[in-house]
N, C-alpha and C. Protein backbone atom coordinates (compact mmCIF):
# COMPACT_ATOMS: atom_id res chain seq x y z
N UNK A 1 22.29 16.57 6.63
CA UNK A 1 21.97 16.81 5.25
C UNK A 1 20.57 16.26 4.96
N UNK A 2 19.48 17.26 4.63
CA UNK A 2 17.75 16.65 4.41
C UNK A 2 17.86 16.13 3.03
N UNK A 3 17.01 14.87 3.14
CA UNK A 3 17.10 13.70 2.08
C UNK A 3 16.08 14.41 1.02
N UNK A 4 15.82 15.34 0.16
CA UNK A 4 14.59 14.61 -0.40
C UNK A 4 14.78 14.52 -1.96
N UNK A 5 13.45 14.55 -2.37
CA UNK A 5 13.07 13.78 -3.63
C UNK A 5 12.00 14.38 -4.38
N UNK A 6 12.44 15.11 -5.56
CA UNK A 6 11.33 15.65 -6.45
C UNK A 6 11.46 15.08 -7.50
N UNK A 7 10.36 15.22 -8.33
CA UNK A 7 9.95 14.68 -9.58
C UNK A 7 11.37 14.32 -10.38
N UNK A 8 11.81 15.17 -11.00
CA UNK A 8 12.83 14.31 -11.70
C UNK A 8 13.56 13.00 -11.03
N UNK A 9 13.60 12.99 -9.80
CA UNK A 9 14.31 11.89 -9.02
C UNK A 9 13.53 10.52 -9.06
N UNK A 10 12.15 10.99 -9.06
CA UNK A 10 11.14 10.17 -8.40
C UNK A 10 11.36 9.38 -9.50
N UNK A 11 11.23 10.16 -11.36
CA UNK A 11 10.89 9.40 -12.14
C UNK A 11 12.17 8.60 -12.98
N UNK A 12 13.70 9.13 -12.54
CA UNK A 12 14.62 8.26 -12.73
C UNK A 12 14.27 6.99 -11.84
N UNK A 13 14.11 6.87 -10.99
CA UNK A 13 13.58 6.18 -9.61
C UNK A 13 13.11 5.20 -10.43
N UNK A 14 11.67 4.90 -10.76
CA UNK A 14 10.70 4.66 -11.66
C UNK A 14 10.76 4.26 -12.83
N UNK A 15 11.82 4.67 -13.87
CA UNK A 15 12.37 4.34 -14.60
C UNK A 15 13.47 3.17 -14.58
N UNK A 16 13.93 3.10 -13.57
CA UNK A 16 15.13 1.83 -12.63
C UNK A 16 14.32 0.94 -12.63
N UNK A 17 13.57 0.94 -11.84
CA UNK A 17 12.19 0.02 -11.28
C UNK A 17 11.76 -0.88 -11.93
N UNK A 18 11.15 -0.16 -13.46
CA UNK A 18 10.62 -0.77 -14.13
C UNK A 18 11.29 -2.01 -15.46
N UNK A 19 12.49 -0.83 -15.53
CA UNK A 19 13.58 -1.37 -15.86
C UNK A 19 14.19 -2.95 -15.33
N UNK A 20 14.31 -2.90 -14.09
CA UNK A 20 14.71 -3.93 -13.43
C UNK A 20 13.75 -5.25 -13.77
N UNK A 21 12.49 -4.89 -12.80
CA UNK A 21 11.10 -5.61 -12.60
C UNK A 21 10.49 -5.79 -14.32
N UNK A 22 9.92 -5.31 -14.92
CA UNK A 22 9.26 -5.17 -16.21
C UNK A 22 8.01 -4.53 -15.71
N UNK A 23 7.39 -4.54 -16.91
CA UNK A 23 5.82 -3.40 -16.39
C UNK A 23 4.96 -4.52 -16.20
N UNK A 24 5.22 -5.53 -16.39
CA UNK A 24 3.81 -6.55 -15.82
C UNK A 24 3.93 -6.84 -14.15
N UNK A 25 5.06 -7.10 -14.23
CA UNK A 25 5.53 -7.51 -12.71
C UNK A 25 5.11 -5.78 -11.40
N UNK A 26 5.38 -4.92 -12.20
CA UNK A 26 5.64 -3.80 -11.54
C UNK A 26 3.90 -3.47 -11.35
N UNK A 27 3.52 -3.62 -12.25
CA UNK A 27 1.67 -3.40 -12.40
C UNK A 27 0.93 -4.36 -10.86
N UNK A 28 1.66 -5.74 -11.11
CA UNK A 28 1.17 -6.82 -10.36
C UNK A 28 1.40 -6.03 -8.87
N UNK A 29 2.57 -5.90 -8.77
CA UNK A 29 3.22 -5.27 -6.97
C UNK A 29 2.42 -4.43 -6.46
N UNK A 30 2.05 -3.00 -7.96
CA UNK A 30 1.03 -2.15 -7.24
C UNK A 30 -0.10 -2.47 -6.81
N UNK A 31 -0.84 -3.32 -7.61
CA UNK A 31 -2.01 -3.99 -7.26
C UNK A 31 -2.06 -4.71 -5.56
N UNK A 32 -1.48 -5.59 -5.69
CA UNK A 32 -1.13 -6.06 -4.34
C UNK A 32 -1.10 -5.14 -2.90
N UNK A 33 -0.59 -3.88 -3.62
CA UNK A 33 0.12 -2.77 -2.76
C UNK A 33 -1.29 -2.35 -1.93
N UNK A 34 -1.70 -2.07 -3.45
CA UNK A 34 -3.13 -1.44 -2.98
C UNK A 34 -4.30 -1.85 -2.43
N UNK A 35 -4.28 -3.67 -2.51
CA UNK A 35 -5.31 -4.11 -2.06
C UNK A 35 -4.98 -4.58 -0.20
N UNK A 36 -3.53 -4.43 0.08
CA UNK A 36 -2.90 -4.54 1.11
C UNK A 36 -3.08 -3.44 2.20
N UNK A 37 -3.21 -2.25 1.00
CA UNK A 37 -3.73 -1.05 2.05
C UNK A 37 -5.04 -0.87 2.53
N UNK A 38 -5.94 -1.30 1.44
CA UNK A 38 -7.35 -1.41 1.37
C UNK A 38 -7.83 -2.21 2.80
N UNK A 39 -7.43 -3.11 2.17
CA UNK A 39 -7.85 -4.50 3.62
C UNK A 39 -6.97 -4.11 5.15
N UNK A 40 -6.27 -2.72 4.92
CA UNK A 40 -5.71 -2.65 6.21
C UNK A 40 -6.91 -1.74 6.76
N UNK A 41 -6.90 -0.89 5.91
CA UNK A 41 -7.75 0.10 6.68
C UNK A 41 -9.12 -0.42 7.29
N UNK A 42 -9.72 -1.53 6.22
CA UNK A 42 -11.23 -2.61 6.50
C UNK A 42 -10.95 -2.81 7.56
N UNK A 43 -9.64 -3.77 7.76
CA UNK A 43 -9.23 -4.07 9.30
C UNK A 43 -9.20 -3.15 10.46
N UNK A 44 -8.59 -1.73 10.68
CA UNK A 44 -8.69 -1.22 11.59
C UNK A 44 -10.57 -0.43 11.87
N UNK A 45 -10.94 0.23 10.88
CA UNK A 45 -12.67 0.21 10.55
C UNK A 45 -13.21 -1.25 11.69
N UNK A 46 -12.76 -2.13 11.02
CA UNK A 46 -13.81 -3.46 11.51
C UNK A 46 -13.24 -3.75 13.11
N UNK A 47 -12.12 -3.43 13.24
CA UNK A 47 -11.69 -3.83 14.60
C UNK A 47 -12.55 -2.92 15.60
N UNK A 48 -13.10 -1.74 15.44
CA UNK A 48 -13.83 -1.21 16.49
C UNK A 48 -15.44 -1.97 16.45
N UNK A 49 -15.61 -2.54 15.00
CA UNK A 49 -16.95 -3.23 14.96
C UNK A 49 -17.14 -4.82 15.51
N UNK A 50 -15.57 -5.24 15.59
CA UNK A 50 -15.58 -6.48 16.36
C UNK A 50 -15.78 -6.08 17.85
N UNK A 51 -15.39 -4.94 18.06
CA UNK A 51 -15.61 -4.91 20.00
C UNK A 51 -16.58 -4.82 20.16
N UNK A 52 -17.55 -4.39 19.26
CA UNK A 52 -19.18 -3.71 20.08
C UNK A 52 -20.05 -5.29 19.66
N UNK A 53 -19.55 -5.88 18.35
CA UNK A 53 -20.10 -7.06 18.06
C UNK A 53 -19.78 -8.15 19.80
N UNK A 54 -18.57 -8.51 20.09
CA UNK A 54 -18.20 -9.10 21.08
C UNK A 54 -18.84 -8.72 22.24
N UNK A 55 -18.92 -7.38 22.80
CA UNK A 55 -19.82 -7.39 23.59
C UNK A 55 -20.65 -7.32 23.83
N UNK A 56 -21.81 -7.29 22.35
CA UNK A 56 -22.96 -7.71 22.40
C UNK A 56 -23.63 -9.32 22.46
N UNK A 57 -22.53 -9.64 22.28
CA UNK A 57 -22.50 -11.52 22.58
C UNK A 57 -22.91 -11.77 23.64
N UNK A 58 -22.00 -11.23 24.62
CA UNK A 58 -21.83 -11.49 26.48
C UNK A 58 -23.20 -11.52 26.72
């Protein structure tokens, strides 16, 4: 049986959520969310700039 999830679902979903959490708390998580993704991607970006940095050390 395929799981999915359209808009009306998403936004009962969302509606729970916020419900539960409150909108300050829920605001705070996304933030976090997003700066978690941000600095991931910096990280994989910078990880090819740490190898060429490193072996320009040697």
């Amino acid at each position: 049986m395929p799981f999915r999830l359209g808009v009306p679902e998403l936004l009962i979903i969302l509606v729970i959520v916020v419900l539960l959490f409150g909108v300050g708390r829920v605001s705070k998580i996304s933030g976090e969310l997003g700066s978690a993704i941000t600095s991931f991607r910096k990280g994989l970006k910078g990880d090819d700039e740490n190898k060429t940095d490193d072996s320009k050390k040697d």
